[in-house]
PDB file of N, CA and C in Angstrom:
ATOM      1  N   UNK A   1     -28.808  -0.418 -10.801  1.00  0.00           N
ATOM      2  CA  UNK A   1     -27.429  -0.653 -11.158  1.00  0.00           C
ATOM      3  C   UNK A   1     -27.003   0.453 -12.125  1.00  0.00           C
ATOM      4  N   UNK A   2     -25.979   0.673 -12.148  1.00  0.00           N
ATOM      5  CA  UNK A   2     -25.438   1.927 -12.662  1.00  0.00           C
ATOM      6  C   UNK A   2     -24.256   1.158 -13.679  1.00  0.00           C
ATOM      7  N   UNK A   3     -23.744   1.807 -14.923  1.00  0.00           N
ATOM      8  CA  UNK A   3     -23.396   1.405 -16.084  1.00  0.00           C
ATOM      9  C   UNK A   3     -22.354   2.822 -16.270  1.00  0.00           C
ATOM     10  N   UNK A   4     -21.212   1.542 -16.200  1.00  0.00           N
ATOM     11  CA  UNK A   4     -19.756   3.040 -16.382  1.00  0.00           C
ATOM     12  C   UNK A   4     -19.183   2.646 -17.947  1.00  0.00           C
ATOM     13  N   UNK A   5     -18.470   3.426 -18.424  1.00  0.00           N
ATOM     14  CA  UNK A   5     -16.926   2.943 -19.314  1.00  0.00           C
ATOM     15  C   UNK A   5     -15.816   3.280 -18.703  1.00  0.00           C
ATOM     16  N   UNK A   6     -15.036   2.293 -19.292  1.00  0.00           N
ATOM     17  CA  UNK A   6     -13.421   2.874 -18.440  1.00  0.00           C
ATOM     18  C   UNK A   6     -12.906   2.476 -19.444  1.00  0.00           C
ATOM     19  N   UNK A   7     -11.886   3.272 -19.881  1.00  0.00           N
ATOM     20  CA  UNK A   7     -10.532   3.178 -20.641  1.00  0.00           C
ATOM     21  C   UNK A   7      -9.531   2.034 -20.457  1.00  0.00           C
ATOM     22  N   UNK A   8      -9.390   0.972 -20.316  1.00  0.00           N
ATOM     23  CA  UNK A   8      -7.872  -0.364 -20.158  1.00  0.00           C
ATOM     24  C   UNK A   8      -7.191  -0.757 -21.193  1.00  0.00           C
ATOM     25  N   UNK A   9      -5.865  -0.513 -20.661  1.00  0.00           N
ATOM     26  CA  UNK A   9      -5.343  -1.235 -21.747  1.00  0.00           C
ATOM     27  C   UNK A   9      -5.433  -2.576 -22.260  1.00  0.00           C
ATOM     28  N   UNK A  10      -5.213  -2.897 -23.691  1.00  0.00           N
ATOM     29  CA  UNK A  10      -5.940  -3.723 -24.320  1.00  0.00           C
ATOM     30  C   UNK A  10      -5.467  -5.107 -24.021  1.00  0.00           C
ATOM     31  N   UNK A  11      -4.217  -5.038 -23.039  1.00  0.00           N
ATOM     32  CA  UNK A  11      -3.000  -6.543 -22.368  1.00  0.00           C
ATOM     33  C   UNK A  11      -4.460  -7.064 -20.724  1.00  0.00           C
ATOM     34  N   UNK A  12      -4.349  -5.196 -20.040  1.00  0.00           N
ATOM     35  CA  UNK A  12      -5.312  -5.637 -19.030  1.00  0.00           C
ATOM     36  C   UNK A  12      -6.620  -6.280 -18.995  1.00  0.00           C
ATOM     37  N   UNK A  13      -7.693  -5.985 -20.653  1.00  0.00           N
ATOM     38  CA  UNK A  13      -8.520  -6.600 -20.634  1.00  0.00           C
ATOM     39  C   UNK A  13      -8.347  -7.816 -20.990  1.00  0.00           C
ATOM     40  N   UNK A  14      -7.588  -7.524 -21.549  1.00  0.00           N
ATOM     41  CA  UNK A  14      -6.900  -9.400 -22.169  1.00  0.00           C
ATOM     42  C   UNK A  14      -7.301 -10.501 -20.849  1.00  0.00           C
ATOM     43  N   UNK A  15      -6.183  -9.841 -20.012  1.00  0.00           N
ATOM     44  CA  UNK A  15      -5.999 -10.598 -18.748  1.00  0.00           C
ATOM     45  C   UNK A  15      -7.094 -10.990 -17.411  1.00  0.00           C
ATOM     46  N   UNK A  16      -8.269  -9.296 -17.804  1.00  0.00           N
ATOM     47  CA  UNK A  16      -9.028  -9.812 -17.207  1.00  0.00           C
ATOM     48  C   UNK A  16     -10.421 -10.360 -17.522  1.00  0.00           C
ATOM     49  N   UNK A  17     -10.560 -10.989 -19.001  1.00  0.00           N
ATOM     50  CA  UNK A  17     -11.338 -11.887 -19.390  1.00  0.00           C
ATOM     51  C   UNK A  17     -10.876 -13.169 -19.603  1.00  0.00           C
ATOM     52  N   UNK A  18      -9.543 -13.473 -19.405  1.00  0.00           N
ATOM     53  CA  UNK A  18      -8.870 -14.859 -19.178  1.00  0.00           C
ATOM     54  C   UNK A  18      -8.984 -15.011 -17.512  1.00  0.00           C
ATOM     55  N   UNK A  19      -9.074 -14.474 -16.708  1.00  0.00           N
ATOM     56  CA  UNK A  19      -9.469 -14.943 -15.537  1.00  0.00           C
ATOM     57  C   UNK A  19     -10.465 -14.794 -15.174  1.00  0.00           C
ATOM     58  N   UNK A  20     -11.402 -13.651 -16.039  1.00  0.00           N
ATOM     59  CA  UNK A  20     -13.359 -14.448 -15.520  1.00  0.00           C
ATOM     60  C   UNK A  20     -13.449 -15.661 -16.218  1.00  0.00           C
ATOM     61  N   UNK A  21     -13.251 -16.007 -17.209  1.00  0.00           N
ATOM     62  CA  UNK A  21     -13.269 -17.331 -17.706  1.00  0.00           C
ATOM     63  C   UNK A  21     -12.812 -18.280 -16.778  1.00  0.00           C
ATOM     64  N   UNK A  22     -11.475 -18.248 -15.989  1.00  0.00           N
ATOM     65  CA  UNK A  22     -10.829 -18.990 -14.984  1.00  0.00           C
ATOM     66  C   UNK A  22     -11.899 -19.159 -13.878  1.00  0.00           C
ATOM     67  N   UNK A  23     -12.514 -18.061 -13.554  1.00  0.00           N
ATOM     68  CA  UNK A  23     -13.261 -18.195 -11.966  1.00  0.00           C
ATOM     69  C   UNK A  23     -14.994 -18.449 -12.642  1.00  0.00           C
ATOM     70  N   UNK A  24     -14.799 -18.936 -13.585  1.00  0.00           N
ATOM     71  CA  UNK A  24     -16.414 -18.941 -14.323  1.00  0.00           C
ATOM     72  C   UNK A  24     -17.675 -17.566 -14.230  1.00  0.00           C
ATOM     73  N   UNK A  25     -17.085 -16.666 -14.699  1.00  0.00           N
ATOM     74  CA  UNK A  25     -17.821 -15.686 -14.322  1.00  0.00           C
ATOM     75  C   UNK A  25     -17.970 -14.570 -15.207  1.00  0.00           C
ATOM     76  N   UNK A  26     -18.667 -13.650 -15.915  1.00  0.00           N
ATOM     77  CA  UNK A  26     -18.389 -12.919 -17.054  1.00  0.00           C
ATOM     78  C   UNK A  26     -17.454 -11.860 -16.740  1.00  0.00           C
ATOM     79  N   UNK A  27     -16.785 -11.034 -17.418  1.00  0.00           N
ATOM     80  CA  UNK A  27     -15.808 -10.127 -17.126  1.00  0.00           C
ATOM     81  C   UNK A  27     -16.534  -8.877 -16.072  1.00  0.00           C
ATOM     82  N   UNK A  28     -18.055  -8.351 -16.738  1.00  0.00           N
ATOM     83  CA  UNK A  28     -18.252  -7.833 -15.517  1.00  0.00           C
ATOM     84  C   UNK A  28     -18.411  -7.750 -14.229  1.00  0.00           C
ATOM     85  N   UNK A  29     -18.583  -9.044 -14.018  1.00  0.00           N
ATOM     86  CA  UNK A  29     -18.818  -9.629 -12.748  1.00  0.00           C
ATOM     87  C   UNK A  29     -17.451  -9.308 -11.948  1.00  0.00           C
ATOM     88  N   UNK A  30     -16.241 -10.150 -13.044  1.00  0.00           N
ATOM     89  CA  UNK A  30     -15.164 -10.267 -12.253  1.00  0.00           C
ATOM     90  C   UNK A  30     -14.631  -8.697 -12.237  1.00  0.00           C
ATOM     91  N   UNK A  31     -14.887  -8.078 -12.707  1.00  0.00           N
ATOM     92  CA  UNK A  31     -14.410  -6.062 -12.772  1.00  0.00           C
ATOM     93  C   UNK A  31     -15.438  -5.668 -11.371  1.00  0.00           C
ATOM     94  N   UNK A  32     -16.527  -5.844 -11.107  1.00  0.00           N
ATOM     95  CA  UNK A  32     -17.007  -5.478  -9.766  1.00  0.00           C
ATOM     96  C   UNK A  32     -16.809  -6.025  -8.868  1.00  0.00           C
ATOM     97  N   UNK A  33     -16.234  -7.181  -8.699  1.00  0.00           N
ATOM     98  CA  UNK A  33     -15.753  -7.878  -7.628  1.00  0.00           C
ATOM     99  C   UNK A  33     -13.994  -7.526  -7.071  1.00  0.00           C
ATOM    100  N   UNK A  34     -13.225  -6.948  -8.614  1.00  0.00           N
ATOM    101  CA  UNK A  34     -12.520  -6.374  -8.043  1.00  0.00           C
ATOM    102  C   UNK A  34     -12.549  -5.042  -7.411  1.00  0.00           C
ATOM    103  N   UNK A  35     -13.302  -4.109  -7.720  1.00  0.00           N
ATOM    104  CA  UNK A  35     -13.857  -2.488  -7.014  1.00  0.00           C
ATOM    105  C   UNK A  35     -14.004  -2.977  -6.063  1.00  0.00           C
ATOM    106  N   UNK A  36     -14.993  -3.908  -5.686  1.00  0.00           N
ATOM    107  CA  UNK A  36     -15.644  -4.225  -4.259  1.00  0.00           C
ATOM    108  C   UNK A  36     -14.755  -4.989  -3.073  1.00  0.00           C
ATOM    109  N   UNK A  37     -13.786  -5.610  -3.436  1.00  0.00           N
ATOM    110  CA  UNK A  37     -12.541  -6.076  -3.037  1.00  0.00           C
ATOM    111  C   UNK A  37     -11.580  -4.855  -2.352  1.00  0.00           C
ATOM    112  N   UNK A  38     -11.343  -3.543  -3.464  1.00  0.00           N
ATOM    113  CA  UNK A  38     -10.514  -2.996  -3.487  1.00  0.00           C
ATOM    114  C   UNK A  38     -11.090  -1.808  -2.121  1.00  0.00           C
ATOM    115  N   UNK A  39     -12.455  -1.697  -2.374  1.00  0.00           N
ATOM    116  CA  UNK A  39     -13.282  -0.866  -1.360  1.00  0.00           C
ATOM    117  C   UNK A  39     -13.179  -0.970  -0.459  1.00  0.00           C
ATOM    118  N   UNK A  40     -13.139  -2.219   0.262  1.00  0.00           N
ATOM    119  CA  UNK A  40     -13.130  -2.897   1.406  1.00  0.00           C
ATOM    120  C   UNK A  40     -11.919  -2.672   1.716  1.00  0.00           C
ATOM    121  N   UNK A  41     -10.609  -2.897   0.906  1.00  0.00           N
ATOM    122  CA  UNK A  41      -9.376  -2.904   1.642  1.00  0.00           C
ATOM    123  C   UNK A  41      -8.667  -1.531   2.373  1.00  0.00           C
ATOM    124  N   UNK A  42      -9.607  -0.280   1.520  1.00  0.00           N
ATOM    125  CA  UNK A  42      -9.390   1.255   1.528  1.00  0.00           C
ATOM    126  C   UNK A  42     -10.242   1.256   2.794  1.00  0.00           C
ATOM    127  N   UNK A  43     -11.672   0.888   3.172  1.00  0.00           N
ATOM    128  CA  UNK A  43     -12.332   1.297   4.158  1.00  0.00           C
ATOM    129  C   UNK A  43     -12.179   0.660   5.457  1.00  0.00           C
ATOM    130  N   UNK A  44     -11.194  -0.520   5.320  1.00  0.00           N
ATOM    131  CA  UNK A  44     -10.526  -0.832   6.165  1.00  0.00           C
ATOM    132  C   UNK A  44      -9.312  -0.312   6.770  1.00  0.00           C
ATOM    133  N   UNK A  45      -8.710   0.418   5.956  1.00  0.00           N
ATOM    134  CA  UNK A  45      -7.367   0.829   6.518  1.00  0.00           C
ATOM    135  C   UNK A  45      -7.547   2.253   7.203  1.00  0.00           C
ATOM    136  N   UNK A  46      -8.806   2.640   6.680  1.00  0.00           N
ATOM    137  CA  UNK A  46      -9.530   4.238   6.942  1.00  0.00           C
ATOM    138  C   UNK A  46      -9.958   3.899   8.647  1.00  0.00           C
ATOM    139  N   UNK A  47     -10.452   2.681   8.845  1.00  0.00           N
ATOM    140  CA  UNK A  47     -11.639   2.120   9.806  1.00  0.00           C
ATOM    141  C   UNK A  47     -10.494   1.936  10.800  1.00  0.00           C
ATOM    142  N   UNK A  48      -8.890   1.512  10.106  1.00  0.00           N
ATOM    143  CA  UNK A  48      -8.071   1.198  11.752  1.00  0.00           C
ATOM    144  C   UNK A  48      -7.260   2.301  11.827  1.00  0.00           C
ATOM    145  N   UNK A  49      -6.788   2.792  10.886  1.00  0.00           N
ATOM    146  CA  UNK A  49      -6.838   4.787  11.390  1.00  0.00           C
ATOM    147  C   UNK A  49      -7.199   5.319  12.336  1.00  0.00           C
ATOM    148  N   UNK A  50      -8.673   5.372  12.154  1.00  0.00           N
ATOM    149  CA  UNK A  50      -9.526   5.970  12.722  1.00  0.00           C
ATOM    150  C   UNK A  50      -9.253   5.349  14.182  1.00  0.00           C
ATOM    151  N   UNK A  51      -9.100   4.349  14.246  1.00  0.00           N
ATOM    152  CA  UNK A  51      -9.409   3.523  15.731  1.00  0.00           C
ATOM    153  C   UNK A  51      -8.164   4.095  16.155  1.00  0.00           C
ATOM    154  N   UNK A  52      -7.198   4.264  15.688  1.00  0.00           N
ATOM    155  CA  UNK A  52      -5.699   3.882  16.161  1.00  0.00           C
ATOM    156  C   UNK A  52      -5.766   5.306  16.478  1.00  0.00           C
ATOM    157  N   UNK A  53      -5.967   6.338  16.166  1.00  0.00           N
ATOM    158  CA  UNK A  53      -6.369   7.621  16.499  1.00  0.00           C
ATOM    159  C   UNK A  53      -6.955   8.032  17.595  1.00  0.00           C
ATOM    160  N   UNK A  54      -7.532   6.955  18.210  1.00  0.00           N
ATOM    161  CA  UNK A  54      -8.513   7.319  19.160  1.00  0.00           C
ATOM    162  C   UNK A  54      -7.478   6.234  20.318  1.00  0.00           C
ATOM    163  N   UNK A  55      -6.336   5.754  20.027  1.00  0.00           N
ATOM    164  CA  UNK A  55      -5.298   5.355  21.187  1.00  0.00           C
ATOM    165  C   UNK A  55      -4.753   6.073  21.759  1.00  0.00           C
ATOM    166  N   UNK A  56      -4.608   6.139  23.424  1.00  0.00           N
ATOM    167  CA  UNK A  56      -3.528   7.120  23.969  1.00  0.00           C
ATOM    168  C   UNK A  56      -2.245   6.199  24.407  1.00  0.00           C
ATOM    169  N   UNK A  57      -1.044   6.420  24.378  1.00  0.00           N
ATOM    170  CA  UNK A  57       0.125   5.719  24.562  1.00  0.00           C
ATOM    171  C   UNK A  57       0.021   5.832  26.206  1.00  0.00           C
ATOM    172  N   UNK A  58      -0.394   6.768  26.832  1.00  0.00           N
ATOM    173  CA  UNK A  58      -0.497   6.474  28.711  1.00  0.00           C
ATOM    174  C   UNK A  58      -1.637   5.017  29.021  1.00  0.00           C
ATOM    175  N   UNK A  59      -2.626   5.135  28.049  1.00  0.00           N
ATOM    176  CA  UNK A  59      -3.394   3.616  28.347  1.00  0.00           C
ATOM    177  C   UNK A  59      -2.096   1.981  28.132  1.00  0.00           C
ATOM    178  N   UNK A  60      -1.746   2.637  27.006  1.00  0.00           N
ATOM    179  CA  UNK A  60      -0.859   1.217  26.371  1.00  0.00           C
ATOM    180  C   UNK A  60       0.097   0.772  27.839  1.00  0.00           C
ATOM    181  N   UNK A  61       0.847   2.346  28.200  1.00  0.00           N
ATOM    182  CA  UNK A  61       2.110   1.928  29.246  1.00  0.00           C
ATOM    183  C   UNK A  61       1.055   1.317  30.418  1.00  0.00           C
ATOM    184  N   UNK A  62       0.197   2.092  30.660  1.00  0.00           N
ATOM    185  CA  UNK A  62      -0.570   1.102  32.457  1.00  0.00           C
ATOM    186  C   UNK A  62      -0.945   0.099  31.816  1.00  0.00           C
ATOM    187  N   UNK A  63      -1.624  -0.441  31.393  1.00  0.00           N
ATOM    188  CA  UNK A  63      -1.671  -1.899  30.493  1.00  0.00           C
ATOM    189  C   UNK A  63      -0.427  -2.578  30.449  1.00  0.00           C
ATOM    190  N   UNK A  64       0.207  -2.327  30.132  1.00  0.00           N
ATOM    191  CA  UNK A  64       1.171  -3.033  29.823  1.00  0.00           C
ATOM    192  C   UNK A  64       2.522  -3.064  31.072  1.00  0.00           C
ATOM    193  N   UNK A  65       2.119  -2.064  31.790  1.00  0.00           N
ATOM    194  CA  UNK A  65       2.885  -2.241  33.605  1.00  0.00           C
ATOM    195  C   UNK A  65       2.528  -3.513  33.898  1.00  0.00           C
ATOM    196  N   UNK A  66       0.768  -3.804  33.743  1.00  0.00           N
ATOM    197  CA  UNK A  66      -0.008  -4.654  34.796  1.00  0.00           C
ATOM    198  C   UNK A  66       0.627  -6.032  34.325  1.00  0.00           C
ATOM    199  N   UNK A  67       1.667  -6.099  33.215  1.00  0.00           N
ATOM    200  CA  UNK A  67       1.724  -7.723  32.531  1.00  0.00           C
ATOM    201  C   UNK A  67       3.490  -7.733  33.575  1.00  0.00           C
ATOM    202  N   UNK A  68       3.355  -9.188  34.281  1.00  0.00           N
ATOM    203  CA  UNK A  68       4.375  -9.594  34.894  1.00  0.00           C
ATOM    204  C   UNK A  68       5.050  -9.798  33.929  1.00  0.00           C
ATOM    205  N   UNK A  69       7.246  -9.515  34.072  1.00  0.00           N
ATOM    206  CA  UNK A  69       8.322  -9.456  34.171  1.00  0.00           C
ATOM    207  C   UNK A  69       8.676 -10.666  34.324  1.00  0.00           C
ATOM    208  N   UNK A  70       8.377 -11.884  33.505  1.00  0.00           N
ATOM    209  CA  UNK A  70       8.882 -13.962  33.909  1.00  0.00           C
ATOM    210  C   UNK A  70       9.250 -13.843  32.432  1.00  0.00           C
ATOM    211  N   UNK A  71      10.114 -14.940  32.353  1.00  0.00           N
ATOM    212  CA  UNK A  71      10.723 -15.559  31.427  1.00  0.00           C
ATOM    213  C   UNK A  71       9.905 -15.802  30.670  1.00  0.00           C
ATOM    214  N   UNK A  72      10.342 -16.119  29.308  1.00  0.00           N
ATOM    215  CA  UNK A  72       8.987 -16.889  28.331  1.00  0.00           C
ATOM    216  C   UNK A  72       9.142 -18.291  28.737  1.00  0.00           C
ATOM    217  N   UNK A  73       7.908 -19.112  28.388  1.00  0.00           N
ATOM    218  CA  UNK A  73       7.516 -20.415  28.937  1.00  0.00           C
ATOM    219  C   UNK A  73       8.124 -21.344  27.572  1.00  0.00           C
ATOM    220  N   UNK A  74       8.379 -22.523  27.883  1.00  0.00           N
ATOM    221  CA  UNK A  74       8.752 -23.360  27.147  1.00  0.00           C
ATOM    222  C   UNK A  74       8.082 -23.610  25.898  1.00  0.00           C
ATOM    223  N   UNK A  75       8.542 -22.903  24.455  1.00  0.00           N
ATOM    224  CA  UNK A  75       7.945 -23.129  23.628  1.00  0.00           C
ATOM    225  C   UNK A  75       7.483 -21.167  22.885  1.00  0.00           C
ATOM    226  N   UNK A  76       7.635 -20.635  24.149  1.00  0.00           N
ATOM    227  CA  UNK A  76       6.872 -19.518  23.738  1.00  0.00           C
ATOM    228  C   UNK A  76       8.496 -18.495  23.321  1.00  0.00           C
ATOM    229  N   UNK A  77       9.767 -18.834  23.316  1.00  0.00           N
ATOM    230  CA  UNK A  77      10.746 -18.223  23.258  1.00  0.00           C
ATOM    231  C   UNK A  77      11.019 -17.658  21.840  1.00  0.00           C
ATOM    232  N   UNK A  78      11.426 -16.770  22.075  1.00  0.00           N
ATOM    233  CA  UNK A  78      12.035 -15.704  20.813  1.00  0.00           C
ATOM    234  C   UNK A  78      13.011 -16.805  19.724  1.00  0.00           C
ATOM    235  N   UNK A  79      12.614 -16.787  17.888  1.00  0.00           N
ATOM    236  CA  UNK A  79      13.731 -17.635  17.781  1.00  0.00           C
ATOM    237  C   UNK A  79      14.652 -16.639  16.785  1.00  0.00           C
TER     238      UNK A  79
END
């Protein structure tokens, strides 16, 4: 395990040792759970990038030829 400092202002630590207290948990805990939270949400948006990058719009249109031209079904209508 590796051991940082970071600079916060003194309202943010305030706030975030009133909510490790809230989620029962010591402040460091709750400070790596937010990185690890925040990681995930970055390597996710990187991860559908990436995918969405690798879409061609000629697949989407024949795909989307092959779907029949009917009404929406009862229930399934635009509101």
């Amino acid at each position: 395990m590796t051991a940082i400092t970071i600079r916060l202002p003194n309202s943010v630590h305030q706030k975030i040792k009133e909510l490790a207290v809230r989620d029962d948990v010591c402040a460091n805990q709750f400070i790596a759970s937010a990185a690890s939270e925040k990681m995930a949400s970055v390597l996710t948006l990187d991860f559908l990038k990436a995918e969405a990058a690798k879409g061609q719009r000629s697949d989407f249109d024949h795909y989307l030829s092959m779907v029949s031209d009917v009404p929406a079904q009862m229930g399934d209508e635009r509101v």
